[in-house]
N, C-alpha and C. Protein backbone atom coordinates (compact mmCIF):
# COMPACT_ATOMS: atom_id res chain seq x y z
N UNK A 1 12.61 -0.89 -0.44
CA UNK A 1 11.26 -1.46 -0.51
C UNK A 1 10.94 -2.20 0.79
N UNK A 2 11.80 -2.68 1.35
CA UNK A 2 11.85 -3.50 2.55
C UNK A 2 10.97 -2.51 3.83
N UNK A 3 11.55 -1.07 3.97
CA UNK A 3 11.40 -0.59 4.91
C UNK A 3 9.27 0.21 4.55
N UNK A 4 9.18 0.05 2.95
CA UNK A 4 8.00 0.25 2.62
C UNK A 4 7.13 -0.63 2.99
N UNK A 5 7.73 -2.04 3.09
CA UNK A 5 6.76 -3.46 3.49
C UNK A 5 6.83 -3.45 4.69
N UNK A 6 7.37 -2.89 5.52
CA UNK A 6 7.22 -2.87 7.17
C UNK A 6 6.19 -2.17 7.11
N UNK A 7 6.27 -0.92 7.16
CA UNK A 7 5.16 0.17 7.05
C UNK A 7 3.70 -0.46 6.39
N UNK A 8 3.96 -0.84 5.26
CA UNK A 8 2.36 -1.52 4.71
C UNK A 8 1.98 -2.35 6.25
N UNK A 9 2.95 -3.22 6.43
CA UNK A 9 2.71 -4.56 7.52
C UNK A 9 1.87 -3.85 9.12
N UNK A 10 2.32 -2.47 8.92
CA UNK A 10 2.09 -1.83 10.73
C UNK A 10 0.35 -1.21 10.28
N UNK A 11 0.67 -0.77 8.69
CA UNK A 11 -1.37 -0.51 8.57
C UNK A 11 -2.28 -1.30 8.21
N UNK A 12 -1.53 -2.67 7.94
CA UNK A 12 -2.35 -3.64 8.13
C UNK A 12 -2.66 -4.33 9.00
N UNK A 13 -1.76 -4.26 10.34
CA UNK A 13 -1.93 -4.99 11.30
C UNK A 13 -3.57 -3.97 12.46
N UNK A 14 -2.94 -2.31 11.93
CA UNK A 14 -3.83 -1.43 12.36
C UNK A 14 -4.70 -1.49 12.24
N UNK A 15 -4.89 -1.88 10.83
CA UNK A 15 -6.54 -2.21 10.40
C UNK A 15 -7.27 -3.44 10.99
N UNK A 16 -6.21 -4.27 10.55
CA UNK A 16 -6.90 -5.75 11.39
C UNK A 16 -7.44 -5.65 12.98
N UNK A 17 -6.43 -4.43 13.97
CA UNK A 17 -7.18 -4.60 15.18
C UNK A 17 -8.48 -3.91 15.16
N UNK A 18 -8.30 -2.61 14.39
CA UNK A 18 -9.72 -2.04 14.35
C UNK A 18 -10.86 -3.03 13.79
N UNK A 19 -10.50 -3.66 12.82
CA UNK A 19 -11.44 -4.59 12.54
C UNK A 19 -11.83 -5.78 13.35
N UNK A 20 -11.15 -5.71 14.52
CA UNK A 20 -11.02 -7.03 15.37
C UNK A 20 -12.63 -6.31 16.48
N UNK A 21 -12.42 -5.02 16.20
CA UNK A 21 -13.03 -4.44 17.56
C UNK A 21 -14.38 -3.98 16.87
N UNK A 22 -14.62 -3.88 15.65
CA UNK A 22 -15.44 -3.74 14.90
C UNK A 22 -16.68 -4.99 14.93
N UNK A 23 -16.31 -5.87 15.22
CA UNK A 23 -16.49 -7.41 15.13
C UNK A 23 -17.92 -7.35 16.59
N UNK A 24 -16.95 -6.60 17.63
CA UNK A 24 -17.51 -6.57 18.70
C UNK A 24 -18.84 -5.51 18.94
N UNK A 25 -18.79 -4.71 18.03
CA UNK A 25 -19.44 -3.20 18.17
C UNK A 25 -20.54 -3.86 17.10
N UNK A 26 -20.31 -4.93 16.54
CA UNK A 26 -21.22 -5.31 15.95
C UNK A 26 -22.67 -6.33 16.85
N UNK A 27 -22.24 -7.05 17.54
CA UNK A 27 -22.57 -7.59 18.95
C UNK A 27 -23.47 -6.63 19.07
N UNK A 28 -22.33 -6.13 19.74
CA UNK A 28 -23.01 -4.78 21.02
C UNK A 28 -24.64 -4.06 20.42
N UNK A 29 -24.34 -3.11 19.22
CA UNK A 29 -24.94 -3.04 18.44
C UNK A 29 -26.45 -3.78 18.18
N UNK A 30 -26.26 -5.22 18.10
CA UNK A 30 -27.34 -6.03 18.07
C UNK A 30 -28.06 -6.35 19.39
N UNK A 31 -27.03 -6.25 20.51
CA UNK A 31 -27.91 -6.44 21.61
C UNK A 31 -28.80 -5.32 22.40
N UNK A 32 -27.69 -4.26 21.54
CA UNK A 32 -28.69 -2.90 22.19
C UNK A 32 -30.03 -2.67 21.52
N UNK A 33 -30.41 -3.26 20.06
CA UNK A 33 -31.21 -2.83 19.00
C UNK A 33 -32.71 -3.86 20.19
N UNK A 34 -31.97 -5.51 20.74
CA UNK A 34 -32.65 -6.35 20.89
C UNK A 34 -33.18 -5.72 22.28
N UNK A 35 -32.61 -5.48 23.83
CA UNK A 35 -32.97 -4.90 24.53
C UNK A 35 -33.88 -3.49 24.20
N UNK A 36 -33.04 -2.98 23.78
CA UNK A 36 -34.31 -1.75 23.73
C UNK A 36 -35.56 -1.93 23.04
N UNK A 37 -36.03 -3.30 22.03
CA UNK A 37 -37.42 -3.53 21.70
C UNK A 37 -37.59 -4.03 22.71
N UNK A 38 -37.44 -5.11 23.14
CA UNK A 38 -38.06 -5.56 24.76
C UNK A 38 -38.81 -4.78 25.75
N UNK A 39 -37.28 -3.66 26.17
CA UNK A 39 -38.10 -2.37 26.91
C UNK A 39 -39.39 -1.97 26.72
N UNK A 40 -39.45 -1.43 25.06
CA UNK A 40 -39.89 -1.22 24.51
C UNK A 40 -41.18 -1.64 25.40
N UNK A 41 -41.52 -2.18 24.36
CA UNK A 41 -42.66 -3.33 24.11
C UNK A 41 -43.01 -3.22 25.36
N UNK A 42 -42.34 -4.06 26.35
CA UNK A 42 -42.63 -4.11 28.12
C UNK A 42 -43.19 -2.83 28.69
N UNK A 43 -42.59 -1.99 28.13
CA UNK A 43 -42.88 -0.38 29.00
C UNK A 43 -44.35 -0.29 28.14
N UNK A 44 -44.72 -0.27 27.32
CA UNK A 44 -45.65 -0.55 26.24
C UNK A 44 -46.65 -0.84 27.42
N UNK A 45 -46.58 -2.13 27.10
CA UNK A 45 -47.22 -2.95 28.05
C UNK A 45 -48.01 -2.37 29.59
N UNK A 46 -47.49 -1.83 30.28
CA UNK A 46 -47.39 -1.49 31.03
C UNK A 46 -48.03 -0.01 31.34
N UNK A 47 -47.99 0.77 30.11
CA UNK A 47 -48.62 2.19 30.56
C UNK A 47 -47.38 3.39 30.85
N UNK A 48 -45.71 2.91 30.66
CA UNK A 48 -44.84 3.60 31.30
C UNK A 48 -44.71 4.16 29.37
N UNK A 49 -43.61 5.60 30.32
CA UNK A 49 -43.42 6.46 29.03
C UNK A 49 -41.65 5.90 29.13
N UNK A 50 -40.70 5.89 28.48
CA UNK A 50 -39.71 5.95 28.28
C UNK A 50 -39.01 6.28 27.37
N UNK A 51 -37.69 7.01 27.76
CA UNK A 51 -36.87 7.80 26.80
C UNK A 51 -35.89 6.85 26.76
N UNK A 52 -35.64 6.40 25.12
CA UNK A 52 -35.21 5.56 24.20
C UNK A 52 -34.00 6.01 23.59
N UNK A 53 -34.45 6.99 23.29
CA UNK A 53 -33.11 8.34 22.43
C UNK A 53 -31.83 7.82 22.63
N UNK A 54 -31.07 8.06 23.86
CA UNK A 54 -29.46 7.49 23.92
C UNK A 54 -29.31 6.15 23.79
N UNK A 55 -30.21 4.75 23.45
CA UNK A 55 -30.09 3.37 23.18
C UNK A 55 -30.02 3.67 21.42
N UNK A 56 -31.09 4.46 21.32
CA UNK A 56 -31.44 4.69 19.40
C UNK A 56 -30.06 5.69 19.25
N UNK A 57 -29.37 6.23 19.18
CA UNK A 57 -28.46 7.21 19.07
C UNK A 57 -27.60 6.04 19.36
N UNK A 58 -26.89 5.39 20.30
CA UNK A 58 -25.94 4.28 20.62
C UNK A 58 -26.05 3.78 19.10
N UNK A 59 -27.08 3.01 19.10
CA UNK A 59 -27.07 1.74 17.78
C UNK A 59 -26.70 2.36 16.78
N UNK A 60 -26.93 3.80 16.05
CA UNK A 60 -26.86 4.82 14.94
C UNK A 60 -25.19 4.93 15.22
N UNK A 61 -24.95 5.16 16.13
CA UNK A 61 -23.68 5.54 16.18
C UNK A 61 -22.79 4.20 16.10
N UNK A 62 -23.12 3.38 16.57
CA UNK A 62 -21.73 2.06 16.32
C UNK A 62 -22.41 1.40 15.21
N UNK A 63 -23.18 1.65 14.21
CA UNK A 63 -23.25 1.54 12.72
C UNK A 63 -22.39 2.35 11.86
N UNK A 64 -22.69 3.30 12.88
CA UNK A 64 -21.87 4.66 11.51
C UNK A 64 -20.04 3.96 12.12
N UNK A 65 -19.75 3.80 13.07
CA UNK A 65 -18.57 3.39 13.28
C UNK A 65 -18.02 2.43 12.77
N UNK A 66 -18.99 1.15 12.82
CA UNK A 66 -18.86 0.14 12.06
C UNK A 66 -18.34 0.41 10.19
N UNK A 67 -19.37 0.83 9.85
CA UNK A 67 -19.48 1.66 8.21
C UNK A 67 -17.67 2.66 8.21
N UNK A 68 -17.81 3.02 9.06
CA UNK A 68 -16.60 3.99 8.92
C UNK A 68 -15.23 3.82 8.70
N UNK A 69 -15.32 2.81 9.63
CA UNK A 69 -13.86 2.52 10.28
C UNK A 69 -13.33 1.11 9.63
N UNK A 70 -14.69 0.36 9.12
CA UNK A 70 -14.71 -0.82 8.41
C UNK A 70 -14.32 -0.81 7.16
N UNK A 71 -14.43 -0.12 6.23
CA UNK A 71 -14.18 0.74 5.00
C UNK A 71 -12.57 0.23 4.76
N UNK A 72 -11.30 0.75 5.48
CA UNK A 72 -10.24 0.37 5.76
C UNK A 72 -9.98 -0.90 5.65
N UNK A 73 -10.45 -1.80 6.51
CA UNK A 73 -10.34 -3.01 6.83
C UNK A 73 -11.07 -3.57 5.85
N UNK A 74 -12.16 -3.78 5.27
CA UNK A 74 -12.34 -4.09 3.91
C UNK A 74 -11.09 -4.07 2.39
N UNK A 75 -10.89 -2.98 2.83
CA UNK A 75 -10.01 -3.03 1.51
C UNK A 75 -8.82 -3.82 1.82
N UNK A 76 -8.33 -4.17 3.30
CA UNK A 76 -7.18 -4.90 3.34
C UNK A 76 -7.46 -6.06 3.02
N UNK A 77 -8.63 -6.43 3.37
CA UNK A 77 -9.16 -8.37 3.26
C UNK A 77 -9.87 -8.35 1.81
N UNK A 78 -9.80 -6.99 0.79
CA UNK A 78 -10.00 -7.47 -0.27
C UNK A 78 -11.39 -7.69 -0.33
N UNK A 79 -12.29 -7.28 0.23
CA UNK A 79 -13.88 -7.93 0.61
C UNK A 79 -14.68 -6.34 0.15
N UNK A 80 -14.19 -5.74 -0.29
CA UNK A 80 -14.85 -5.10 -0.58
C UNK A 80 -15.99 -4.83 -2.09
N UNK A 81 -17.09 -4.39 -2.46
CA UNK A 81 -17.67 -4.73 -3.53
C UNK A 81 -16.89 -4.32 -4.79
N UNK A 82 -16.96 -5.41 -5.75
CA UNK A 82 -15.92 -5.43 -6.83
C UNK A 82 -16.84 -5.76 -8.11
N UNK A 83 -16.92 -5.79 -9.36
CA UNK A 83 -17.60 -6.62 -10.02
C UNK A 83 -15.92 -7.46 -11.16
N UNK A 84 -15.95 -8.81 -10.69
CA UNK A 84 -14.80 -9.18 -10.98
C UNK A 84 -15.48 -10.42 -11.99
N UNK A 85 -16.48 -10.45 -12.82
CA UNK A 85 -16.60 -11.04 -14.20
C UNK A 85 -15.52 -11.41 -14.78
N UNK A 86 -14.51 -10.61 -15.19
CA UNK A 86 -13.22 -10.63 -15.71
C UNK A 86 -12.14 -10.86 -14.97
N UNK A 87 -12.20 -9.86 -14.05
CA UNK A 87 -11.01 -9.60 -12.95
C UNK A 87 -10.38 -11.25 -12.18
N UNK A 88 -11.33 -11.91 -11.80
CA UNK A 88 -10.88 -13.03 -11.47
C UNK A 88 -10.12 -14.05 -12.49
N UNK A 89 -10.23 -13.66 -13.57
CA UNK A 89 -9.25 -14.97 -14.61
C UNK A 89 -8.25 -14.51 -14.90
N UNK A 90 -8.26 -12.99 -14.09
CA UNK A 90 -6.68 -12.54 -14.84
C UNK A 90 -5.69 -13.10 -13.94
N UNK A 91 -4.57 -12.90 -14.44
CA UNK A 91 -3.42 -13.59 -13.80
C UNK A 91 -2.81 -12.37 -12.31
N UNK A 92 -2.35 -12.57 -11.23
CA UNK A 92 -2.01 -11.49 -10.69
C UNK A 92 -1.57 -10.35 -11.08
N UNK A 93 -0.46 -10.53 -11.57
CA UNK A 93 0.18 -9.17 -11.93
C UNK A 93 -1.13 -8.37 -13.04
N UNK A 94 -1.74 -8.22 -13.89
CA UNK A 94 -2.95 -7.60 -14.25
C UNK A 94 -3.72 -7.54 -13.56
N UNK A 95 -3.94 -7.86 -12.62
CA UNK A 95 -4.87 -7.87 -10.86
C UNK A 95 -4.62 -6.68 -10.35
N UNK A 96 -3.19 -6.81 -10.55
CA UNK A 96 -2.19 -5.71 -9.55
C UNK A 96 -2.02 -4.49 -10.19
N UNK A 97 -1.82 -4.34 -11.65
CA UNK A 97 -2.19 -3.30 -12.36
C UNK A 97 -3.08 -2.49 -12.20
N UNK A 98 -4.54 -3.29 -12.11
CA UNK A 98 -6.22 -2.79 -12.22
C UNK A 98 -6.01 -1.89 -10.64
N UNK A 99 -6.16 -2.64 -9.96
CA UNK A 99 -5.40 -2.14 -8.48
C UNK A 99 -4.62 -1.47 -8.34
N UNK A 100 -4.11 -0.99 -8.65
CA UNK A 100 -3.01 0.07 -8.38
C UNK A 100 -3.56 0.82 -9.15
N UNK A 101 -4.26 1.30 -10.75
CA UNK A 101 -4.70 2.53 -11.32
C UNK A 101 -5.83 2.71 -10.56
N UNK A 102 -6.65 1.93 -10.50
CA UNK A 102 -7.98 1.92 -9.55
C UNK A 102 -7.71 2.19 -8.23
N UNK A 103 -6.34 2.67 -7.20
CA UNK A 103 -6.14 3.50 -5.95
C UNK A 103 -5.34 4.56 -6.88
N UNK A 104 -4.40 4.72 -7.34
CA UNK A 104 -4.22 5.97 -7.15
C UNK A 104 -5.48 6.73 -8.67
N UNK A 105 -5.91 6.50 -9.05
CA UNK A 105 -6.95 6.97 -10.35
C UNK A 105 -8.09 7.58 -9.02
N UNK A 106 -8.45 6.82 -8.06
CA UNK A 106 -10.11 6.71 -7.76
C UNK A 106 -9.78 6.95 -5.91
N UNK A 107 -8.85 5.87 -5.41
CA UNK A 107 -8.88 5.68 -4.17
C UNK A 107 -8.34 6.93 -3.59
N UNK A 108 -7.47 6.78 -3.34
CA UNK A 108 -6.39 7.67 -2.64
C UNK A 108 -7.40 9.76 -3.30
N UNK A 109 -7.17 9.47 -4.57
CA UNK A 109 -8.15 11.31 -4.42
C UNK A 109 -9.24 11.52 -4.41
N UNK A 110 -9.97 10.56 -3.83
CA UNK A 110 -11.52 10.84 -3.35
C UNK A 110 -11.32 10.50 -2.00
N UNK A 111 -10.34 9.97 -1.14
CA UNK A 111 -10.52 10.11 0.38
C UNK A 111 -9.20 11.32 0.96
N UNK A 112 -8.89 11.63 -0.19
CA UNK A 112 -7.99 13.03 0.65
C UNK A 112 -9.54 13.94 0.23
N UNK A 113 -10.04 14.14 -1.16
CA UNK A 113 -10.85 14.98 -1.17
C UNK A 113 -11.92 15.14 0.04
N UNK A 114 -12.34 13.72 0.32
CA UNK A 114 -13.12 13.66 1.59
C UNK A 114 -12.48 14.21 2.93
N UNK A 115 -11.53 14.16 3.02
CA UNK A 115 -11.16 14.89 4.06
C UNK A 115 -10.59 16.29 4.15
N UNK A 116 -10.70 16.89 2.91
CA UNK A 116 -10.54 18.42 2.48
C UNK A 116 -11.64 18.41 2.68
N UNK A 117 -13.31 18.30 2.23
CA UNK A 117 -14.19 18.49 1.97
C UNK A 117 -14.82 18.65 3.76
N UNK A 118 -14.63 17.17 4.45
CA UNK A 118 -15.32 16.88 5.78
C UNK A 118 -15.02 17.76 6.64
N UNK A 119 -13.49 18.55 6.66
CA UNK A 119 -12.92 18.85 7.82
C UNK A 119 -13.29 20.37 8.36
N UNK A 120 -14.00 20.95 7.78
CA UNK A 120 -14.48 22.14 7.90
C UNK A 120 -16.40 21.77 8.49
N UNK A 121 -16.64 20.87 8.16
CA UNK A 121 -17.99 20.75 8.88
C UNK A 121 -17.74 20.27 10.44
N UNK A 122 -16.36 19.31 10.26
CA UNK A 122 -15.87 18.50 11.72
C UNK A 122 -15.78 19.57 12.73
N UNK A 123 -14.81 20.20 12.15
CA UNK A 123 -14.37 21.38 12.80
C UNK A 123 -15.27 22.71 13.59
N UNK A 124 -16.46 22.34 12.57
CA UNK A 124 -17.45 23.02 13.87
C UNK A 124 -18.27 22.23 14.31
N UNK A 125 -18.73 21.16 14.20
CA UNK A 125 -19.40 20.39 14.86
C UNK A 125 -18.64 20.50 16.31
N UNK A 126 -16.98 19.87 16.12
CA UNK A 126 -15.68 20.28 17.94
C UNK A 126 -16.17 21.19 18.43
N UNK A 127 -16.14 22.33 17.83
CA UNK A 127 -15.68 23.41 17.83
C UNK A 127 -16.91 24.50 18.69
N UNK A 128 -17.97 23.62 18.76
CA UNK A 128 -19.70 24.05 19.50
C UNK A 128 -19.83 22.61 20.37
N UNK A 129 -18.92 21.73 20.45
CA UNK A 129 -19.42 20.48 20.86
C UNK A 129 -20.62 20.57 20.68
N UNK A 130 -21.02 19.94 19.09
CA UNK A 130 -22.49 19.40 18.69
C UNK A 130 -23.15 18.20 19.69
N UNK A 131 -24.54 18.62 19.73
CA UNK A 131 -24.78 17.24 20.41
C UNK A 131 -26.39 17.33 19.26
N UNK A 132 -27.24 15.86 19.65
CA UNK A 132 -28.13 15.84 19.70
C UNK A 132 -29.44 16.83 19.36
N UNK A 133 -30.23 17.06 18.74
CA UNK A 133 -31.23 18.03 19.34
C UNK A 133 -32.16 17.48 19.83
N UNK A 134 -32.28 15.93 19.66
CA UNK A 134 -33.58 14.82 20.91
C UNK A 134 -33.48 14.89 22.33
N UNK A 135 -34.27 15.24 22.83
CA UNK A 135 -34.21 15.14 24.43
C UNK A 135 -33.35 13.68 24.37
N UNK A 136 -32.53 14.20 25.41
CA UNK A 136 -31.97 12.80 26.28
C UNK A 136 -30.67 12.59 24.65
N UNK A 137 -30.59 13.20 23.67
CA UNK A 137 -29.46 12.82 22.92
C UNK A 137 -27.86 12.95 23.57
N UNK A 138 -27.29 12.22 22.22
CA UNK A 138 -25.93 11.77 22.88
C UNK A 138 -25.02 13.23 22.10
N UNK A 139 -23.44 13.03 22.28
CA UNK A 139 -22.60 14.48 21.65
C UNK A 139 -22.90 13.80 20.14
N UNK A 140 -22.57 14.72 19.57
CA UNK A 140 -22.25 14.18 17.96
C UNK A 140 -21.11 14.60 17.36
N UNK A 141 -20.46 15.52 18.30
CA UNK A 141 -18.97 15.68 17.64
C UNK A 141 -18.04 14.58 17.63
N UNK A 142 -18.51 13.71 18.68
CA UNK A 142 -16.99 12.70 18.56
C UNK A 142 -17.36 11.64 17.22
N UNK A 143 -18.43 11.24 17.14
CA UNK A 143 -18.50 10.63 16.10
C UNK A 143 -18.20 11.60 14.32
N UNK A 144 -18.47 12.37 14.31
CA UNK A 144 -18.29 13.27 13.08
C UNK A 144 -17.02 13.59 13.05
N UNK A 145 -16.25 13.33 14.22
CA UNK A 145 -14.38 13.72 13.88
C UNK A 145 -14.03 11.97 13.33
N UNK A 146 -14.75 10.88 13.61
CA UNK A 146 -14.88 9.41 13.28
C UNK A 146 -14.65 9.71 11.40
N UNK A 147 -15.72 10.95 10.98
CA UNK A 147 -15.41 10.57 9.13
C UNK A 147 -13.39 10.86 8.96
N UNK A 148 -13.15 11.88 9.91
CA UNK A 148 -12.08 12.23 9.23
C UNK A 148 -10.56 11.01 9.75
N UNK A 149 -10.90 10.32 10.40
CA UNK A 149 -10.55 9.26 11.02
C UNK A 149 -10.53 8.03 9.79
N UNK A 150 -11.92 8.07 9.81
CA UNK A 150 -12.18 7.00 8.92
C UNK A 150 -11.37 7.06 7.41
N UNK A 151 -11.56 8.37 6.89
CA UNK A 151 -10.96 8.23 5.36
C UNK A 151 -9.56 8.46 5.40
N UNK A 152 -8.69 8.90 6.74
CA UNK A 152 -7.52 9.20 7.02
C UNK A 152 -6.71 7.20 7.13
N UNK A 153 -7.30 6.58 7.96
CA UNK A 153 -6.59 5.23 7.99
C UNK A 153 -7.53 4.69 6.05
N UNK A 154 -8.10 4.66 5.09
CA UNK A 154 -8.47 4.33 4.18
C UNK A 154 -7.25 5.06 3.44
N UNK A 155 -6.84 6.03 3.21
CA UNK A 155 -5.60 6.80 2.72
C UNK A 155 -4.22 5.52 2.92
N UNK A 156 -4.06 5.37 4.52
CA UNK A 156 -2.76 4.67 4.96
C UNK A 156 -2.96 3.35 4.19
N UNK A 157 -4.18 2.62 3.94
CA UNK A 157 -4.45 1.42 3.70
C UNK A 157 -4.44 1.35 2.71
N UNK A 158 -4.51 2.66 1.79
CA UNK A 158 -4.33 2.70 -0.01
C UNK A 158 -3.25 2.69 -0.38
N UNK A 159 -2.56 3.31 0.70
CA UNK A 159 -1.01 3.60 0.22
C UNK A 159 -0.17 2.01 0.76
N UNK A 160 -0.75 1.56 1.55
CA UNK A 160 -0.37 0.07 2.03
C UNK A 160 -0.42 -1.20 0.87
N UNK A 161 -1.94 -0.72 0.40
CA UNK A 161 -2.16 -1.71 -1.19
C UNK A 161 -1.33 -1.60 -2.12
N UNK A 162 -0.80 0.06 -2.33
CA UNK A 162 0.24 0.55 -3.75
C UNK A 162 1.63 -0.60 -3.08
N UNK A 163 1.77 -0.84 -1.93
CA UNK A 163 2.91 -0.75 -2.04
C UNK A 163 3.08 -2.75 -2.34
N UNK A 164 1.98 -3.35 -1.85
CA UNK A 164 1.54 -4.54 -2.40
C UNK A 164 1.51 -5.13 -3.78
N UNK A 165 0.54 -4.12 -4.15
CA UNK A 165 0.52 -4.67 -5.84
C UNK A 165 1.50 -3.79 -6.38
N UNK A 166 2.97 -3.07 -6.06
CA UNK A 166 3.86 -3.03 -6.89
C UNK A 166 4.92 -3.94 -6.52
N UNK A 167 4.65 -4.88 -5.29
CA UNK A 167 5.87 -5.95 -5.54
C UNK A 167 5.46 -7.04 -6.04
N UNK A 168 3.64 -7.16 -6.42
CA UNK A 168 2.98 -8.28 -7.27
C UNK A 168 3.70 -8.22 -8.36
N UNK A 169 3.37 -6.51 -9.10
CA UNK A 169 4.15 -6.41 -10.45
C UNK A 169 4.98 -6.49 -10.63
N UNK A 170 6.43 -6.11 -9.46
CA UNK A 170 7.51 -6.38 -9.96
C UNK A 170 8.01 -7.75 -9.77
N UNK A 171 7.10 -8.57 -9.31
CA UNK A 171 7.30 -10.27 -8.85
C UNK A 171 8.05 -10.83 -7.93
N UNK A 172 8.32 -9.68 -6.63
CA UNK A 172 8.51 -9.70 -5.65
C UNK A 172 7.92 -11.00 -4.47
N UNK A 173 6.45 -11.28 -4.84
CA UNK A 173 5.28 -11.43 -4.16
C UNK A 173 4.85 -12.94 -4.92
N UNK A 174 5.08 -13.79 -4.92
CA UNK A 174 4.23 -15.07 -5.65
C UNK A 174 2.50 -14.77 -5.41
N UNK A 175 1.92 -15.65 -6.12
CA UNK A 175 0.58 -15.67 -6.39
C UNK A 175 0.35 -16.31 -5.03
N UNK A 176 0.51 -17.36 -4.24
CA UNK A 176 0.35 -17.69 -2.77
C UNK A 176 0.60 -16.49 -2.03
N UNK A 177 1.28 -15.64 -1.99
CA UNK A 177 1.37 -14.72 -0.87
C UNK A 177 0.77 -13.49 -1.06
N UNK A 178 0.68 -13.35 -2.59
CA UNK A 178 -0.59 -11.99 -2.87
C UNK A 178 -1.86 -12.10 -2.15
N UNK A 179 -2.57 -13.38 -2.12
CA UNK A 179 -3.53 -13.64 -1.60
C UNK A 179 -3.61 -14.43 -0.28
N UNK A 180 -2.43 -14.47 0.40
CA UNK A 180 -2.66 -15.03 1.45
C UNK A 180 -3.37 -14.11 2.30
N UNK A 181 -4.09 -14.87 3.63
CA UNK A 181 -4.63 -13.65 4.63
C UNK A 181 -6.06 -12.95 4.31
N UNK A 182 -6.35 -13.47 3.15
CA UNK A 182 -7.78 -13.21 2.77
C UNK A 182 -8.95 -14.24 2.83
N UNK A 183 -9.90 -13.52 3.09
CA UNK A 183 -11.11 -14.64 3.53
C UNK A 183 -11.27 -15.47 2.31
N UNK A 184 -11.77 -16.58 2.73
CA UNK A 184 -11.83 -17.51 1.72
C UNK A 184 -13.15 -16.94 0.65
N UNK A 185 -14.60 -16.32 1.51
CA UNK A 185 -15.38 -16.24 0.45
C UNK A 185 -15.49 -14.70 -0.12
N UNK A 186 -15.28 -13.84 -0.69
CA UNK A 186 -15.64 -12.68 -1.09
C UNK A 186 -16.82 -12.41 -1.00
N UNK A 187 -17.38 -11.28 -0.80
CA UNK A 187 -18.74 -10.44 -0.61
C UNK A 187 -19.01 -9.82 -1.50
């Protein structure tokens, strides 16, 4: 089990950097949305025509990255949408139960299915290097190989949780350390 809790420890740490960089693309994201109304507006102003397309395509795209890649990292910090009416008075180990039928029941075979399902559209999107059809658009293959990315580290991070809430259940794990490392407020 030891050498299973290393492994959980290396896709959680994975997740955490992606989520570290996620943080930033979120920024970015906002300042590109804020500059390009400015332009906007200014070029407006002015009587000038300007092509917008690769700023609007940028922001679309480090949303969908954000959304994508965030997915993962959600489920490690536990922040993901839950309706826990109940769920919160239970004691861990029934926490850890619900959690564990609820990844392997739901998690784990709807993101392999997603990536049986995605990888044949990915694959030609590469495969023509898709781009754009807007003047001035950006590629769209690299982001569309991003889904199979995305539900591939959500897989590692499910299998990272199983291996969590089975040392909750077997009481490996005290109630302080099940929940350590998680944000204080839930979403």
């Amino acid at each position: 089990m030891r050498i299973l809790r290393k492994i959980s420890s290396l896709i959680d740490a994975l997740n955490d950097r992606i989520g570290v960089a996620i943080r930033w693309m979120a920024l970015f994201m906002v300042v590109i949305g804020a500059v390009s109304a400015v332009v906007r507006y200014f070029a407006r102003s002015q009587g000038w025509t300007l092509n917008l397309t690769p700023a609007t395509e940028i922001q679309w795209y480090l949303f969908s990255i954000i959304f994508l890649l965030g997915a993962a990292y959600g489920l490690n910090h536990d922040v993901h949408v839950r309706v826990d009416v109940m769920y919160e008075r239970m004691t861990p180990k029934v926490q850890a139960w619900i959690d564990l039928c609820g990844t392997v029941l739901f998690l784990l075979p709807f993101s392999i299915m997603m990536l049986y399902v995605s990888y044949p559209a990915v694959r030609s999107s590469w495969d023509i290097k898709e781009t754009s059809p807007d003047p001035g658009g950006l590629a769209r293959w690299p982001i569309k190989m991003l889904i199979l990315v995305s539900f591939a580290l959500l897989v590692l991070q499910g299998l990272s949780q199983l291996v969590k809430q089975i040392e909750v259940i077997r009481g490996a794990v005290s109630e302080l350390d099940h929940h350590e490392g998680e944000p204080e407020a839930h979403v």
